[in-house]
Protein backbone atom coordinates (compact mmCIF):
# COMPACT_ATOMS: atom_id res chain seq x y z
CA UNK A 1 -10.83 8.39 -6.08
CA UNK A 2 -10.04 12.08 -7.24
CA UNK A 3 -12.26 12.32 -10.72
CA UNK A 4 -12.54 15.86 -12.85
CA UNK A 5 -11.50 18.30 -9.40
CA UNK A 6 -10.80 21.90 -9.69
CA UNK A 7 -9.38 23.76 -7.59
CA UNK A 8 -12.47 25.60 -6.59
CA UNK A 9 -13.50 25.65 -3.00
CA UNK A 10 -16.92 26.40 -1.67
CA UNK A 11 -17.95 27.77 1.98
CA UNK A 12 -21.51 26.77 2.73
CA UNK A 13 -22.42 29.23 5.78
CA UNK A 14 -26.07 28.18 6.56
CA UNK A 15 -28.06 25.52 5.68
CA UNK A 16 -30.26 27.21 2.82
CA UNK A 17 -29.26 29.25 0.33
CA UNK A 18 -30.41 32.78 0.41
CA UNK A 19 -31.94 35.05 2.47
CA UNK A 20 -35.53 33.80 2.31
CA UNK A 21 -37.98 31.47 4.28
CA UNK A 22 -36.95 28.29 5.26
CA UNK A 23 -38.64 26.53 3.18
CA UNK A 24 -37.43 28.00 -0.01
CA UNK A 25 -34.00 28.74 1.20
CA UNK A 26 -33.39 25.06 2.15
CA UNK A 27 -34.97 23.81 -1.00
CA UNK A 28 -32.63 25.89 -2.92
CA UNK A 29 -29.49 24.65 -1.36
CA UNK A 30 -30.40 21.19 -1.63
CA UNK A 31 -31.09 21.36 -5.35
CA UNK A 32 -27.61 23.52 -5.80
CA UNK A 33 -25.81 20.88 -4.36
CA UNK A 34 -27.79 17.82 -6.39
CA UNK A 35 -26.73 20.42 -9.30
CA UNK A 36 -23.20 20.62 -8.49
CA UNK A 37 -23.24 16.13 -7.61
CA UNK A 38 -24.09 16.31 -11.26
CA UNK A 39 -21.75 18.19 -13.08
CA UNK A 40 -18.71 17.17 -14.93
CA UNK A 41 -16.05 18.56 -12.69
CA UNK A 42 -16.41 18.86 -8.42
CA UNK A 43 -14.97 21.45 -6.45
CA UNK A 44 -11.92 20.10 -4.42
CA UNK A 45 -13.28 21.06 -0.87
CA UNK A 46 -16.82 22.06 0.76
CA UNK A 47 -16.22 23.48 3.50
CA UNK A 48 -19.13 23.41 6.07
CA UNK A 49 -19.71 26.16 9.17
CA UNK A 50 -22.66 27.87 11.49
CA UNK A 51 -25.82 26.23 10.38
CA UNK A 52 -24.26 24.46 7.07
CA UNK A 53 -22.93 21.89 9.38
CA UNK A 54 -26.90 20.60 9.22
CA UNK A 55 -26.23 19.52 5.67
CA UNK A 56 -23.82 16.71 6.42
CA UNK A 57 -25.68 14.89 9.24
CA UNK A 58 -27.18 11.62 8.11
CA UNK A 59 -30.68 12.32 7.90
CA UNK A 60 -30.45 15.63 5.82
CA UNK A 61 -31.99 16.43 2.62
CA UNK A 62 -28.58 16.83 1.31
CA UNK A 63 -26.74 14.08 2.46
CA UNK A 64 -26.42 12.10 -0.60
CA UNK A 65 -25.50 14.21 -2.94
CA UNK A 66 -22.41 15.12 -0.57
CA UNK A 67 -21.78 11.79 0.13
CA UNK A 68 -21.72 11.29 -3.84
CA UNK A 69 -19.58 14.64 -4.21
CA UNK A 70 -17.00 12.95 -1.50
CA UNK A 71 -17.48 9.80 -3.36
CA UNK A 72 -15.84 11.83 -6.79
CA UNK A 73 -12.95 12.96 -4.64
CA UNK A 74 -14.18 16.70 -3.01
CA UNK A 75 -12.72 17.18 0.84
CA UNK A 76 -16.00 17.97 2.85
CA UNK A 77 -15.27 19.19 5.73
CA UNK A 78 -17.35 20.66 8.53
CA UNK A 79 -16.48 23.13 11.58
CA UNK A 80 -15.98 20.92 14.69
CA UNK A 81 -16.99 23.99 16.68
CA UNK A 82 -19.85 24.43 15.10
CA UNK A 83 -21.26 20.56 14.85
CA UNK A 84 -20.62 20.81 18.58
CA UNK A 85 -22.23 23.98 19.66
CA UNK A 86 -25.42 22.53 17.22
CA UNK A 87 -24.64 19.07 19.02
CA UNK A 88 -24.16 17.14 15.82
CA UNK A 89 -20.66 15.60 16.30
CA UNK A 90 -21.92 12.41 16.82
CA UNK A 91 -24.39 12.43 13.30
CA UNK A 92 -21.65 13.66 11.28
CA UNK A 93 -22.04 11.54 8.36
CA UNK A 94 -20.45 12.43 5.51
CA UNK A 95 -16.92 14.12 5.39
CA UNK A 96 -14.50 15.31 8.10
CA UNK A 97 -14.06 17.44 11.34
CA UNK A 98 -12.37 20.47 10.61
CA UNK A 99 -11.46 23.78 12.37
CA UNK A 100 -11.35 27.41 11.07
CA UNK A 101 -7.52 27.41 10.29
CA UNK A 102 -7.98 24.43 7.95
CA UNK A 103 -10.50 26.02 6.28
CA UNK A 104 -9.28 29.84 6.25
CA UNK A 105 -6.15 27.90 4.98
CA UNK A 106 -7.59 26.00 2.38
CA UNK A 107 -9.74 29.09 0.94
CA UNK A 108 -6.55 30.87 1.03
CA UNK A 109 -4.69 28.46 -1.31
CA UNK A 110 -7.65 27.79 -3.83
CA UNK A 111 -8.24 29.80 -7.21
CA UNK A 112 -11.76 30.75 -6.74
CA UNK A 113 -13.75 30.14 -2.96
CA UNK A 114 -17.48 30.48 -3.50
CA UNK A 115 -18.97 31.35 -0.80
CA UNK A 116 -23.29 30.47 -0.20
């Protein structure tokens, strides 16, 4: 069900947000994306890669706000070379596989990618 999208992509590159320790940096990221699960209008993709691919397995901190995000009609979709090199393929749970021409194509064709 497609609710309020925009045609805003974003490109999660690691699992926390910032340059910082762990700790923070992870906190950060999980409470921007229980921020964005929140807000009137999604973004219609997140696109997952390198260590962001951790944020759609089925035990992360983030998973349900994602899963909620999907839920309003936002394409996640993470790297399938990357869940595989972090051997995660199998605990994707939330979203799609993807590849890098997908999502170089889908950045490409959006009005605004915002990139974390």
């Amino acid at each position: 069900m497609k609710e309020n999208t925009s045609n805003i992509v974003y490109l999660i590159t690691a699992e926390q947000l910032g340059i910082s320790d762990e700790g923070p940096g992870k906190n950060l990221m999980n409470n921007y994306l229980h921020a964005l699960s929140q807000s009137q209008t999604v973004p219609k993709a997140i696109m997952l890669i390198n260590t962001g691919v951790r944020l759609t397995i089925d035990d992360s901190d983030a998973f349900e706000d994602l899963k909620a995000i999907s839920g309003r009609g936002t394409d996640v979709l993470s790297c399938g070379m990357c869940l595989n090199y972090y051997g995660l393929t199998e605990r994707l749970g939330v979203g799609r596989i993807s590849n890098m021409q997908e999502i170089t194509g889908i950045s490409a064709s959006a009005v605004q990618t915002i990139t974390l």
